[in-house]
C-alpha atoms as a PDB file:
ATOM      1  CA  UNK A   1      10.581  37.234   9.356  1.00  0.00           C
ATOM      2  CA  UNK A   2      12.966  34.515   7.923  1.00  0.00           C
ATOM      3  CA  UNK A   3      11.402  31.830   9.621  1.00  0.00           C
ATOM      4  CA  UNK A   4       7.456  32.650   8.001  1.00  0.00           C
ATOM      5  CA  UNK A   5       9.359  33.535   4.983  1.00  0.00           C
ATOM      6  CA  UNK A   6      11.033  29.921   4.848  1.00  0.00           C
ATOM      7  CA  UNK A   7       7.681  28.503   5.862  1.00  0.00           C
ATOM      8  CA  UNK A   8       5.448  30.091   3.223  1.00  0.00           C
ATOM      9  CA  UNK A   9       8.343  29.202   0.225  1.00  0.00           C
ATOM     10  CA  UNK A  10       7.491  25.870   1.786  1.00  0.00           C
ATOM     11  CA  UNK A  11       3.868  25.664   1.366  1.00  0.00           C
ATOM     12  CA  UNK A  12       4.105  27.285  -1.983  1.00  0.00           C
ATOM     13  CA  UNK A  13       6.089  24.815  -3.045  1.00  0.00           C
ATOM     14  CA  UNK A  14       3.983  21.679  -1.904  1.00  0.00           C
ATOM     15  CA  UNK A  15       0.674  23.308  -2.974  1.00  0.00           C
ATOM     16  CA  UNK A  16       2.455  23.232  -6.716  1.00  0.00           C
ATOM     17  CA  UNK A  17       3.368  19.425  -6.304  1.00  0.00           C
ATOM     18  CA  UNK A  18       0.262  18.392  -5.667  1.00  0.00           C
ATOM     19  CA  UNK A  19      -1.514  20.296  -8.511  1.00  0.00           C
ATOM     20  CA  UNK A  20       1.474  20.478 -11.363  1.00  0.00           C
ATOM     21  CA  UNK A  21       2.412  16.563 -12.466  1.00  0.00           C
ATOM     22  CA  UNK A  22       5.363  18.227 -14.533  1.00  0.00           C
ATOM     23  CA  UNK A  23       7.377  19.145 -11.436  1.00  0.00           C
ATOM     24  CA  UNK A  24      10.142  16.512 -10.303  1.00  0.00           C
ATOM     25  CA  UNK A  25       8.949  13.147  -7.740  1.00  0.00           C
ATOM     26  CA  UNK A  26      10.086   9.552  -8.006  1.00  0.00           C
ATOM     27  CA  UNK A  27       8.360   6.644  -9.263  1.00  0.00           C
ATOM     28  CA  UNK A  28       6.841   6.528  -5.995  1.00  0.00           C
ATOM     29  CA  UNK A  29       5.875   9.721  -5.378  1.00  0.00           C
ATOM     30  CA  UNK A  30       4.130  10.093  -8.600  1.00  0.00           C
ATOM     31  CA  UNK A  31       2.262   7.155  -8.128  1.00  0.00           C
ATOM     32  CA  UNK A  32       0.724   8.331  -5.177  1.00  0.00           C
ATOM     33  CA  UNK A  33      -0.328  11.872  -6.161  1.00  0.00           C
ATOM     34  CA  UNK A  34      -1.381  10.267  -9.382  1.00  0.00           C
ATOM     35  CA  UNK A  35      -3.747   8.108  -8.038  1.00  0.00           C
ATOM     36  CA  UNK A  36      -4.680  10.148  -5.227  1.00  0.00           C
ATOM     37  CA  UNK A  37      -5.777  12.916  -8.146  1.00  0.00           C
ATOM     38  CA  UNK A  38      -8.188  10.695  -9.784  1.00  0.00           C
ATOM     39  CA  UNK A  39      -9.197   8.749  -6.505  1.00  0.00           C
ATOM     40  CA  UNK A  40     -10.540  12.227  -4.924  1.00  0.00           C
ATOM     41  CA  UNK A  41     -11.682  13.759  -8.473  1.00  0.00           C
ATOM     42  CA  UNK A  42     -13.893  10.857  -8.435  1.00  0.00           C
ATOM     43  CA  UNK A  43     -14.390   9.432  -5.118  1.00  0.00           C
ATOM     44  CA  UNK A  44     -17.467   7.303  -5.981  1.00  0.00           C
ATOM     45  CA  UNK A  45     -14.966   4.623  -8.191  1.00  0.00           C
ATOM     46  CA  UNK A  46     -12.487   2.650  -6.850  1.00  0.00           C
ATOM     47  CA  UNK A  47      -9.003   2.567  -8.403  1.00  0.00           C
ATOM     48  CA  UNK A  48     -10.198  -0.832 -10.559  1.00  0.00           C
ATOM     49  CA  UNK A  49     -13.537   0.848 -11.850  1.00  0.00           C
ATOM     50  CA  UNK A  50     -10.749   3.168 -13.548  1.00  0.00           C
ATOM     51  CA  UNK A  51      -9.763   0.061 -15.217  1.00  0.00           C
ATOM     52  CA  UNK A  52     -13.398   0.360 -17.088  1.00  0.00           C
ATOM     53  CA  UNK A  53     -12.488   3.664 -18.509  1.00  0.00           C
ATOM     54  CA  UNK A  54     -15.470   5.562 -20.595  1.00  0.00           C
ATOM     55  CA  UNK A  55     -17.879   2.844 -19.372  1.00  0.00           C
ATOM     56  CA  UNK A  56     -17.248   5.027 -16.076  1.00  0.00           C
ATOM     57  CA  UNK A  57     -19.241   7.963 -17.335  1.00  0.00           C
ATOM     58  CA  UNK A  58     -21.437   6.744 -20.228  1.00  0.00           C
ATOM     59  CA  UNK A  59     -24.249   4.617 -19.208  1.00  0.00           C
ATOM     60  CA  UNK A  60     -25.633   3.931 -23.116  1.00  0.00           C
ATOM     61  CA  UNK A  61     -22.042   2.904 -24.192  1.00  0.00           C
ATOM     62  CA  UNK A  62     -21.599   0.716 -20.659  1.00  0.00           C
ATOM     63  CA  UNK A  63     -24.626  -0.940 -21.567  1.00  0.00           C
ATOM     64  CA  UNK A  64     -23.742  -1.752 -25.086  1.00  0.00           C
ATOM     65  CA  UNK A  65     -20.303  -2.665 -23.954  1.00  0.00           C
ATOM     66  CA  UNK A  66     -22.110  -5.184 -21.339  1.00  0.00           C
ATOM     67  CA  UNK A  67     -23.616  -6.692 -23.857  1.00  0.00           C
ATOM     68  CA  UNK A  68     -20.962  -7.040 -26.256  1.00  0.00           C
ATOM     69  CA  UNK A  69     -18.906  -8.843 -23.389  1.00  0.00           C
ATOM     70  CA  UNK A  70     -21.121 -11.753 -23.514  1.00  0.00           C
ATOM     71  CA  UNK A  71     -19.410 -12.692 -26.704  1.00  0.00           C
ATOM     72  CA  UNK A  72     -16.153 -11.071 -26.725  1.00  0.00           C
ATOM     73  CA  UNK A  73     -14.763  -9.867 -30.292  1.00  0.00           C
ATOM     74  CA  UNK A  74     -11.132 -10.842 -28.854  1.00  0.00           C
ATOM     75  CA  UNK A  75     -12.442 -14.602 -27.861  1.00  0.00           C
ATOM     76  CA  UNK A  76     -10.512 -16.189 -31.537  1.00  0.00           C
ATOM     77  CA  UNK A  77      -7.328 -13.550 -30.926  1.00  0.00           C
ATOM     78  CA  UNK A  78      -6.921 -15.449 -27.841  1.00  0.00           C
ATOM     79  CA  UNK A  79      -7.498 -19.098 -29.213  1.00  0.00           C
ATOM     80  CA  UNK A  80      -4.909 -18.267 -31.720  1.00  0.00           C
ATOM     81  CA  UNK A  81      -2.870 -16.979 -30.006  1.00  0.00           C
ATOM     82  CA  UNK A  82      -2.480 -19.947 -27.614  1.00  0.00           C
ATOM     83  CA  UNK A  83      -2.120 -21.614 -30.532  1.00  0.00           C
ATOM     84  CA  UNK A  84       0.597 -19.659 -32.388  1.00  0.00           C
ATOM     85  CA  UNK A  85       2.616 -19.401 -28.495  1.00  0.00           C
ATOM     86  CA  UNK A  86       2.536 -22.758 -28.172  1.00  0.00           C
ATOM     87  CA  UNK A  87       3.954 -23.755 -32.194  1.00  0.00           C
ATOM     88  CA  UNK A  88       7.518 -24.815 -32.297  1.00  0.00           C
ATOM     89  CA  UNK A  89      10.271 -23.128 -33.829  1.00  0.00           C
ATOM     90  CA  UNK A  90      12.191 -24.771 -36.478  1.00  0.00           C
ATOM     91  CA  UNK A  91      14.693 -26.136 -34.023  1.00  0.00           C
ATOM     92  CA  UNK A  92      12.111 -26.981 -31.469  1.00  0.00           C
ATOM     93  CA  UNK A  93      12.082 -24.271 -28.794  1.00  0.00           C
ATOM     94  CA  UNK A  94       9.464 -22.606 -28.119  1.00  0.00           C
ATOM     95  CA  UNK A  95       8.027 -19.007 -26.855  1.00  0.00           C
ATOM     96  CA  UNK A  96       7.749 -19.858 -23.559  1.00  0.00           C
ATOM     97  CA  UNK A  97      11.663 -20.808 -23.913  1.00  0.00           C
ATOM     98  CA  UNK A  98      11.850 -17.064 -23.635  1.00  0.00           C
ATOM     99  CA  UNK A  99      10.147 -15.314 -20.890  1.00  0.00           C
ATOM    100  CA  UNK A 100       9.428 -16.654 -17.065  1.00  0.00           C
ATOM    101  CA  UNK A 101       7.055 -18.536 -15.913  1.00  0.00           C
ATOM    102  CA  UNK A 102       6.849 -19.974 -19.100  1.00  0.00           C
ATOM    103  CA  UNK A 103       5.263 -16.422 -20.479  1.00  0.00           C
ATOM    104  CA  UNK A 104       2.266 -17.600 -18.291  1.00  0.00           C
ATOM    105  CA  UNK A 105       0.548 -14.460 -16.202  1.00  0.00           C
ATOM    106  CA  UNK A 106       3.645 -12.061 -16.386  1.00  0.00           C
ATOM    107  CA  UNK A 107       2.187  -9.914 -18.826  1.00  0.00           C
ATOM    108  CA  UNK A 108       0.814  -7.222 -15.932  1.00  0.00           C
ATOM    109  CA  UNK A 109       4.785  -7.250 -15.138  1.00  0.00           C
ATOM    110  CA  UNK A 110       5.471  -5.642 -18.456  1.00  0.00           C
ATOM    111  CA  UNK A 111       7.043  -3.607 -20.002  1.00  0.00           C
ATOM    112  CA  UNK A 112      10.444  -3.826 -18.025  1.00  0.00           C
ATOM    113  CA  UNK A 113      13.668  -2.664 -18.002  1.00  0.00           C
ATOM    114  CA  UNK A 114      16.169  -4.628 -19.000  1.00  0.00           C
ATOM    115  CA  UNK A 115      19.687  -3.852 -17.132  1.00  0.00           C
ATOM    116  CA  UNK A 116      21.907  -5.563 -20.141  1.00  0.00           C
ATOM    117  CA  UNK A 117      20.631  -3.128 -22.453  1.00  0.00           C
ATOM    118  CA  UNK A 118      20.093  -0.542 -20.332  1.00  0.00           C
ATOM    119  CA  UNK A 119      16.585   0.293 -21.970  1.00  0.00           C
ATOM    120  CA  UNK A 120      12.851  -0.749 -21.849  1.00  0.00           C
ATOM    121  CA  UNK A 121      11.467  -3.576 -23.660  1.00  0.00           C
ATOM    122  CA  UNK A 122       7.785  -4.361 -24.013  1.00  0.00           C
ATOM    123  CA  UNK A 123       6.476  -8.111 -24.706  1.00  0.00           C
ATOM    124  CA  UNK A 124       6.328  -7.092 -28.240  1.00  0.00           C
ATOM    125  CA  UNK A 125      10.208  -6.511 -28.250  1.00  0.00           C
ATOM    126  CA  UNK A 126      11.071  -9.844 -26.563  1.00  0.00           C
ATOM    127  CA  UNK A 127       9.054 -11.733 -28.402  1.00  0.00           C
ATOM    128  CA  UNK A 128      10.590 -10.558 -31.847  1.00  0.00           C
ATOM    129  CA  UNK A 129      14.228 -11.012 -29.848  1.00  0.00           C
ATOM    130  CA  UNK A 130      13.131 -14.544 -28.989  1.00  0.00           C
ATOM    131  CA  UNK A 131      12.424 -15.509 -32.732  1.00  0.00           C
ATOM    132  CA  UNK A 132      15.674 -13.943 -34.047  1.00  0.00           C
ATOM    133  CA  UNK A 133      17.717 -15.906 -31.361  1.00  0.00           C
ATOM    134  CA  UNK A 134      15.645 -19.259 -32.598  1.00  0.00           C
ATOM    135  CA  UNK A 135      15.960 -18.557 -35.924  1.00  0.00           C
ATOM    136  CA  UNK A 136      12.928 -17.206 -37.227  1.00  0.00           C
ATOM    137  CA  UNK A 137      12.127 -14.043 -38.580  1.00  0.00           C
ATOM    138  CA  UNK A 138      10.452 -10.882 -36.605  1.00  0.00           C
ATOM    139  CA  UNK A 139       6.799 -10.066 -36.944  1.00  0.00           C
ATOM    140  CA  UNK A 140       5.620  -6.722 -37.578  1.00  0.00           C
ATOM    141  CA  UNK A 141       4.620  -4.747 -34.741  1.00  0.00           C
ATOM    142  CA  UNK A 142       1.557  -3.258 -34.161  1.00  0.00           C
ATOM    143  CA  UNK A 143      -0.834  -5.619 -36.359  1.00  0.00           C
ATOM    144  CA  UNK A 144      -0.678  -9.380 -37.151  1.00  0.00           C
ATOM    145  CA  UNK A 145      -0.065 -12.493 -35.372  1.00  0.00           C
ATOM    146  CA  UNK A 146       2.382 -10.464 -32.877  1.00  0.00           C
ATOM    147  CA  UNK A 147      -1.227  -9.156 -31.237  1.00  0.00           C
ATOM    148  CA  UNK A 148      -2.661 -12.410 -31.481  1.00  0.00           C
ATOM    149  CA  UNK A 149       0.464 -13.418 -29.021  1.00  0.00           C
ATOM    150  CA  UNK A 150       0.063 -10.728 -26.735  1.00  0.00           C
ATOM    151  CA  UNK A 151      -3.577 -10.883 -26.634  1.00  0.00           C
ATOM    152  CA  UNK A 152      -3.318 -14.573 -25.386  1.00  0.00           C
ATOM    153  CA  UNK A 153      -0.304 -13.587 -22.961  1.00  0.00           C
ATOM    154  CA  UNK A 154      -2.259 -10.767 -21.369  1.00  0.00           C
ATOM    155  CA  UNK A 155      -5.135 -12.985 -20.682  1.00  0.00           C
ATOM    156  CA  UNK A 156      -3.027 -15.354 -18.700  1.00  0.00           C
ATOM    157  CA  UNK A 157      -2.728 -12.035 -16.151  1.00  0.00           C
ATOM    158  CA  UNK A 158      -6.266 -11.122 -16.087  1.00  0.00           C
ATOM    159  CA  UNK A 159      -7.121 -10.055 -13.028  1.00  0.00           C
ATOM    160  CA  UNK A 160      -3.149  -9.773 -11.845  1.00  0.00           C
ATOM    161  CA  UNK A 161      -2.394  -6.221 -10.421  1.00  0.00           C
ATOM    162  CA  UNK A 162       0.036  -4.011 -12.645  1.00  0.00           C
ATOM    163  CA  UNK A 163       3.354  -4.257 -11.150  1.00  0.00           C
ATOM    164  CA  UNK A 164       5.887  -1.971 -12.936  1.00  0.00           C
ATOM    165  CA  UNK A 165       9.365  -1.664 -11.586  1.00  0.00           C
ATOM    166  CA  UNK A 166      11.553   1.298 -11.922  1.00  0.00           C
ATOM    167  CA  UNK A 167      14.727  -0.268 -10.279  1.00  0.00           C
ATOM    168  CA  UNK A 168      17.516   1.649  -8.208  1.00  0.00           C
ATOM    169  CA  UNK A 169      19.081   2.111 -11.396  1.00  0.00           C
ATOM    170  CA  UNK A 170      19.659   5.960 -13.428  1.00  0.00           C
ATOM    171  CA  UNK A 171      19.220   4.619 -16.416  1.00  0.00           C
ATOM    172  CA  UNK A 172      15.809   2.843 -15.317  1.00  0.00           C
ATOM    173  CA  UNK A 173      14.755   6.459 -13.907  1.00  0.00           C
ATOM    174  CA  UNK A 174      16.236   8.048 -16.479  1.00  0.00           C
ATOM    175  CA  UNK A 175      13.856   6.197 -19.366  1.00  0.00           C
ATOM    176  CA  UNK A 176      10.514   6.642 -16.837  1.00  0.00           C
ATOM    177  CA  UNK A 177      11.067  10.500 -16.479  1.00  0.00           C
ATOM    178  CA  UNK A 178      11.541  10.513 -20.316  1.00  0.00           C
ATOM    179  CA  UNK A 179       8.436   8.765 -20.589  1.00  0.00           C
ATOM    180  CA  UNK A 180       7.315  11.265 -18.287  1.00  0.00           C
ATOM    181  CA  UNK A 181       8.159  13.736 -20.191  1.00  0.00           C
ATOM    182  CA  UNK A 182       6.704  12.616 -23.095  1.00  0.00           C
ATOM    183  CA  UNK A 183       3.336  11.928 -21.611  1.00  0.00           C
ATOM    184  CA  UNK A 184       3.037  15.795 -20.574  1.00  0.00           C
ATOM    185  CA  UNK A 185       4.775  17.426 -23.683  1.00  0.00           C
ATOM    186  CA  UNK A 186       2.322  19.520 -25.945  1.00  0.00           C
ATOM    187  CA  UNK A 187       3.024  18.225 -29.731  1.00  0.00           C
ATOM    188  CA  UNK A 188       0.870  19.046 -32.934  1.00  0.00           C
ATOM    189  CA  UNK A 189      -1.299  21.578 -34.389  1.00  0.00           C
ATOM    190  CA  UNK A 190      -3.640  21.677 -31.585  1.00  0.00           C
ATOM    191  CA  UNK A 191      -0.889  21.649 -28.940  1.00  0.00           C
ATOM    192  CA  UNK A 192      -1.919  18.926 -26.942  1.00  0.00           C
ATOM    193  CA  UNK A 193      -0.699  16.635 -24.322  1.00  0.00           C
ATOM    194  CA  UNK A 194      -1.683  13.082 -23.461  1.00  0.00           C
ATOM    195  CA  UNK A 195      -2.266  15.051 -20.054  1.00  0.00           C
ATOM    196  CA  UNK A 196      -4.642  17.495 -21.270  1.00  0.00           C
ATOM    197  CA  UNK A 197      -7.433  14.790 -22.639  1.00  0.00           C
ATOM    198  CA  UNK A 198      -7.120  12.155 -19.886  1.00  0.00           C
ATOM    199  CA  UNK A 199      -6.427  14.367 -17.220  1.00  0.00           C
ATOM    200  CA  UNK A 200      -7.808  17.823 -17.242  1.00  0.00           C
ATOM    201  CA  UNK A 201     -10.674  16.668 -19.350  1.00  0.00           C
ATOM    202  CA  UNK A 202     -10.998  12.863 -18.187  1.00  0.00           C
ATOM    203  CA  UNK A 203     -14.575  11.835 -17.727  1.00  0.00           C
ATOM    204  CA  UNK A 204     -15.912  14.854 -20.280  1.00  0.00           C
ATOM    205  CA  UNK A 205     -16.906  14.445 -23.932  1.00  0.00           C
ATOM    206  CA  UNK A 206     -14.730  15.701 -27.035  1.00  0.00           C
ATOM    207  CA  UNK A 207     -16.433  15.340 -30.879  1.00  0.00           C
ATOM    208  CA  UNK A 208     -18.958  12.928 -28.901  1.00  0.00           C
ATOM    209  CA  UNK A 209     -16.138  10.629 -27.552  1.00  0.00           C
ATOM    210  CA  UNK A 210     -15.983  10.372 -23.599  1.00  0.00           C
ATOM    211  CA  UNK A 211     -12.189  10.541 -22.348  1.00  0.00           C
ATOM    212  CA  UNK A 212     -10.974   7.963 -19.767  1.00  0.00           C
ATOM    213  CA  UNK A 213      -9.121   9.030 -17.052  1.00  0.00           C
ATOM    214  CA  UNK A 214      -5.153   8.210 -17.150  1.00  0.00           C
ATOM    215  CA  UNK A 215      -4.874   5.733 -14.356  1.00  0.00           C
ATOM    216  CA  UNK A 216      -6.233   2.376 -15.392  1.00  0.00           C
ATOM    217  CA  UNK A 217      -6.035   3.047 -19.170  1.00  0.00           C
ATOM    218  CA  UNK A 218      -3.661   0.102 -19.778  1.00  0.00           C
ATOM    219  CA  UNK A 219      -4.949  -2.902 -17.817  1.00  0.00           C
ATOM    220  CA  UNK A 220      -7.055  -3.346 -21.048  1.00  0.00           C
ATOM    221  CA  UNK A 221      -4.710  -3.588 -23.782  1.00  0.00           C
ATOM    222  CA  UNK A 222      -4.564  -4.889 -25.539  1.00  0.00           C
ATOM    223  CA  UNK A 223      -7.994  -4.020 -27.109  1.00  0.00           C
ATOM    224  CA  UNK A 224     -10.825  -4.710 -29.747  1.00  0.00           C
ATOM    225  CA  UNK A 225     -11.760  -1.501 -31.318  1.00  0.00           C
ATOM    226  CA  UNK A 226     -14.512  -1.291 -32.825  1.00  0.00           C
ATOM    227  CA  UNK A 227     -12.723   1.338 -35.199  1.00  0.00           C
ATOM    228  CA  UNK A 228     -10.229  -0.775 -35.718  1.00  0.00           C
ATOM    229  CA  UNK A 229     -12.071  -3.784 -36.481  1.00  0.00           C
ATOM    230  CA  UNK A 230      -9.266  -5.783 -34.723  1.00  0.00           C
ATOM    231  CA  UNK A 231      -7.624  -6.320 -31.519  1.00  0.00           C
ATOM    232  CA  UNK A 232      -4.919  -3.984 -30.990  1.00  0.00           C
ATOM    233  CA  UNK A 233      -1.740  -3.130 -28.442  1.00  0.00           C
ATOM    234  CA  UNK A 234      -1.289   0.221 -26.165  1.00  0.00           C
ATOM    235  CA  UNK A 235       1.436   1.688 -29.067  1.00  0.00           C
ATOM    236  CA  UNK A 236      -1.348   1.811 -31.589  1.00  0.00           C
ATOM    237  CA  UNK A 237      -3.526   3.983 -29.867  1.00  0.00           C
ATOM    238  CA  UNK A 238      -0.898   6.134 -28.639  1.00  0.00           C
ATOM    239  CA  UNK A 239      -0.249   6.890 -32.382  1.00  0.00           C
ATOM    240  CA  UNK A 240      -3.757   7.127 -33.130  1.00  0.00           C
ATOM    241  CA  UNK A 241      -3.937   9.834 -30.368  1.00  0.00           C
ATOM    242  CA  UNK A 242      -1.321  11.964 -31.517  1.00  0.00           C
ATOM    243  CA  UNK A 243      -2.430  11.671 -35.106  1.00  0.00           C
ATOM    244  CA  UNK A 244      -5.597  13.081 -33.441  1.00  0.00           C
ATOM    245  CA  UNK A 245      -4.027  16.436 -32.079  1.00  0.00           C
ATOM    246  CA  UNK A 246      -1.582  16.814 -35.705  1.00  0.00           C
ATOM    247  CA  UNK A 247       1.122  15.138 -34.535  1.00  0.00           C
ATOM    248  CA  UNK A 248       3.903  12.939 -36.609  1.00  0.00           C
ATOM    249  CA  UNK A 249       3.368  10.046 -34.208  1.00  0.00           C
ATOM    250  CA  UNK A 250       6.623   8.417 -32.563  1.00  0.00           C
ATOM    251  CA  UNK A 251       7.568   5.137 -34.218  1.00  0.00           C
ATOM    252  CA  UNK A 252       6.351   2.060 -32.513  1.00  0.00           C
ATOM    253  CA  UNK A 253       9.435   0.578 -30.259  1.00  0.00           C
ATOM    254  CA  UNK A 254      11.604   3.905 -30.198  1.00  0.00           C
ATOM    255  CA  UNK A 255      12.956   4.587 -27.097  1.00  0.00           C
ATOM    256  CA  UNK A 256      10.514   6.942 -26.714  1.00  0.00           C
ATOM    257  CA  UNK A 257       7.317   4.990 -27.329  1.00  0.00           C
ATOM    258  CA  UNK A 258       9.063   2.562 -25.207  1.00  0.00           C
ATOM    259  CA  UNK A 259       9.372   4.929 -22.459  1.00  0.00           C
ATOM    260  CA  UNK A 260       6.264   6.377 -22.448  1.00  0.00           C
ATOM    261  CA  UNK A 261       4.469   2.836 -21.829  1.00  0.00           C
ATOM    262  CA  UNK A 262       6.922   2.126 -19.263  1.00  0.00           C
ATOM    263  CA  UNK A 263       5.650   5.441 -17.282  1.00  0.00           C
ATOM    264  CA  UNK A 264       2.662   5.445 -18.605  1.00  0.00           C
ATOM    265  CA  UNK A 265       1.778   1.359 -17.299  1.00  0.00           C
ATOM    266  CA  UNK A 266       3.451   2.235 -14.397  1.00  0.00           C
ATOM    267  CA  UNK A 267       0.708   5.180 -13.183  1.00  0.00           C
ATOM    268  CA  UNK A 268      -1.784   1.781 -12.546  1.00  0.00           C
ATOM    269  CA  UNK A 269       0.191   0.081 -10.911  1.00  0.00           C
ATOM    270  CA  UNK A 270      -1.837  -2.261  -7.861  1.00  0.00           C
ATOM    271  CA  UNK A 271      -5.328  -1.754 -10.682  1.00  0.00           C
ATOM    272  CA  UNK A 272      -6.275  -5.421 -11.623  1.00  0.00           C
ATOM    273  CA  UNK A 273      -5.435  -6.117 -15.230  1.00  0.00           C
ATOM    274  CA  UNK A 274      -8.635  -6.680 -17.189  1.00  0.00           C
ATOM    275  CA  UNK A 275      -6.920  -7.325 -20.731  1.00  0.00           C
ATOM    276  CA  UNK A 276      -7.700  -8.289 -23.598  1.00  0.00           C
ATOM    277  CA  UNK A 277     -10.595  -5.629 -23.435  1.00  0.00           C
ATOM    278  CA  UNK A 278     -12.927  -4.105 -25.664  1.00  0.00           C
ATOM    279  CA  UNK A 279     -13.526  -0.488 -26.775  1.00  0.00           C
ATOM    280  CA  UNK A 280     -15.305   1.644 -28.765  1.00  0.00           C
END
């Protein structure tokens, strides 16, 4: 009787890991049932068709979309944003000063987490830190020539697979599960979760809006909106989203924003990046 009883504890328990993302795995182990969800949800894409989001499951907005990608609306971010990365500072150093590789293709590598701080930085944080250490004052985040640089920066990695790295480290795990756990936490007045619109719901249609499935949202950010009029990074349209459900959105470069791209980027990992993109 103990033995079955041992045995069907057992399969309870691994029938509730596979169906409830809330209950504890590693960076690793998430990433597999993650994709795995979405892969057998909708077994006719491949893990980069994800990448395409609502185009997935709308075939008037793919086709307008199609069309619109023959002259991209990000084309001049990019120009000057080459053109702003490659300006001098007052003493003479430059961006690429900053990053590896010379900030050429190491966007899909971002954000990180950076072991002197022992916290998460995004290319929007690094960049501001390299213009204080030059000299120079920080942009604003969020809007500004600050996309312009990351729009240029992320297409140097276009078509580079997300590679997000939660090192050995327990303050590295200990910022993705909080990321984690902001990604699944109900906030607002409708009492929503990220996971509840681009999970439960992902390839359905809310107030005539189709929702993209969680894995592959980020390889296109950032992104033209057309609602925005502008090219924009992921932390915007997180705090559009929770503006959405009647949330007080989290600050741009909190430790929780932070966190919640790092896990967030890190669910598409191997997905070819396909950034700067364009959305509705």
């Amino acid at each position: 009787m103990c033995h079955h009883y041992r045995l069907s504890i057992l399969l309870l328990l691994f029938s509730l890991l596979l169906v409830n993302p809330l209950l504890y795995a590693g960076p690793k182990e998430d990433l597999v049932r993650y994709q795995g969800y979405f892969q057998k949800r909708f077994s006719n894409l491949s893990l980069d068709d994800l990448s395409n989001g609502l185009y997935n499951f709308d075939e008037g907005r793919r086709e307008q979309w199609e069309a619109i990608m023959e002259f991209p609306p990000y084309e001049i971010a990019i120009e000057e944003g080459e053109e702003l990365f490659n300006k001098p500072f007052g003493n003479g150093k430059r961006y690429a000063d900053c990053f590896d590789n010379g900030g050429v293709a190491i966007a899909h590598t971002y954000p990180r987490f950076n072991a002197k701080t022992g916290k998460v930085q995004n290319i929007s944080a690094v960049i501001n830190e390299c213009r204080v250490a030059n000299g120079e004052k920080p942009l604003r985040y969020l809007k500004g020539e600050i996309v312009k640089l990351l729009t240029y920066m992320a297409d140097t990695s276009r078509g580079k697979k997300i590679d997000i790295q939660v090192p050995d480290d327990p303050r590295a795990l200990a910022a993705y599960e909080d990321g984690k756990r902001v990604y699944f936490t109900r906030r607002g007045v409708r009492d929503f979760a990220c996971y509840h619109c681009h999970w439960e719901a992902a390839g359905q249609k809310i107030r005539g809006n189709v929702l993209s499935t969680a894995v592959g949202q980020v390889t296109h950010f950032p992104s033209y909106r057309s609602k925005w009029g502008a090219v924009g990074p992921i932390q915007r349209r997180y705090k559009g989203c929770m503006k959405n459900v009647g949330a007080v959105p989290l600050k741009a470069q909190s430790d929780a924003m932070n966190n919640l791209e790092y896990f967030h980027t890190h669910m598409s990992n191997g997905i070819s990046m396909n950034a700067p993109g364009t959305r509705f």
